[in-house]
Protein backbone atom coordinates (compact mmCIF):
# COMPACT_ATOMS: atom_id res chain seq x y z
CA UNK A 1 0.00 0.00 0.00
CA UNK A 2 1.11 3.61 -1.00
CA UNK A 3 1.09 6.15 1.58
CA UNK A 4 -1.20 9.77 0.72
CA UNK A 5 2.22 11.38 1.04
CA UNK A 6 3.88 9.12 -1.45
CA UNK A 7 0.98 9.59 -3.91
CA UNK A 8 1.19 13.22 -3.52
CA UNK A 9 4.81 13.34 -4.02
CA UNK A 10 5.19 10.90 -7.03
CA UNK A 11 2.90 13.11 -9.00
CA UNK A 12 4.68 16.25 -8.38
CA UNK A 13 7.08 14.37 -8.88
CA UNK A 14 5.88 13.17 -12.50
CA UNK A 15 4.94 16.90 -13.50
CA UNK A 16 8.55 18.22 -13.16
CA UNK A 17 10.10 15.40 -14.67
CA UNK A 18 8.06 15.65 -17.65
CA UNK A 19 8.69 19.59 -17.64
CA UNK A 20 12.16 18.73 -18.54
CA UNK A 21 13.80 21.92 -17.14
CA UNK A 22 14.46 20.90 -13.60
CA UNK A 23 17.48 17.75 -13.31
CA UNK A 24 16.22 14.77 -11.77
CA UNK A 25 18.99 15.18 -8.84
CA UNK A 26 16.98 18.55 -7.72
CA UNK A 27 13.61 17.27 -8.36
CA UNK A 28 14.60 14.13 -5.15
CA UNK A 29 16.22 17.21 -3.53
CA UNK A 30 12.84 19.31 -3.25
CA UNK A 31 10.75 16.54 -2.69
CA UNK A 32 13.16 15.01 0.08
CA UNK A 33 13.38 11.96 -1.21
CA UNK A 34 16.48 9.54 -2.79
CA UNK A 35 16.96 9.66 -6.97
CA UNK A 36 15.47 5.87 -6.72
CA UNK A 37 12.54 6.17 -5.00
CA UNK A 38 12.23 9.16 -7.44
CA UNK A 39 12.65 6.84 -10.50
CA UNK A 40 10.29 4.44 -8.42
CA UNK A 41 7.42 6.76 -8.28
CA UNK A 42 7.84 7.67 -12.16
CA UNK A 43 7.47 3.88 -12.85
CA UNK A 44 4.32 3.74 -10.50
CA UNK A 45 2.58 6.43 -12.51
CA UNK A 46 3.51 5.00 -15.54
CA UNK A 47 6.42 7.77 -16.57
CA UNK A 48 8.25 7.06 -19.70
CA UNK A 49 11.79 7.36 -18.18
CA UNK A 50 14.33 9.43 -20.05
CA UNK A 51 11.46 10.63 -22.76
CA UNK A 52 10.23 14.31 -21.58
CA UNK A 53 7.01 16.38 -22.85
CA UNK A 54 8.85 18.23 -25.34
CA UNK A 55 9.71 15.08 -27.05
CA UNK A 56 6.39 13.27 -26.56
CA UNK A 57 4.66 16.39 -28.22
CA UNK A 58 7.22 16.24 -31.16
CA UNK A 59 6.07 12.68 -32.10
């Protein structure tokens, strides 16, 4: 089970990593959190790792 705090963090996590303009070491940093539970909570929401917005709108 997935805390509310963990739910609420993975998608602000998943907005700023699909913004593209923030590196995924400071996105962890503001959200308190370790670069692989960030990577976690992109795969829980279904992120496409290493493929941002820009490029999603391009294709």
């Amino acid at each position: 089970m997935v805390s509310q705090s963990a739910i609420e963090k993975a998608t602000i996590a998943e907005a700023l990593y699909k913004n593209g303009s923030i590196p995924v070491k400071k996105i962890a940093k503001q959200l308190d959190i370790s670069k692989t539970t960030l990577y976690l909570y992109l795969r829980l929401r279904n992120v496409r790792i290493g493929e941002k917005i820009s490029e999603v709108l391009a294709g």
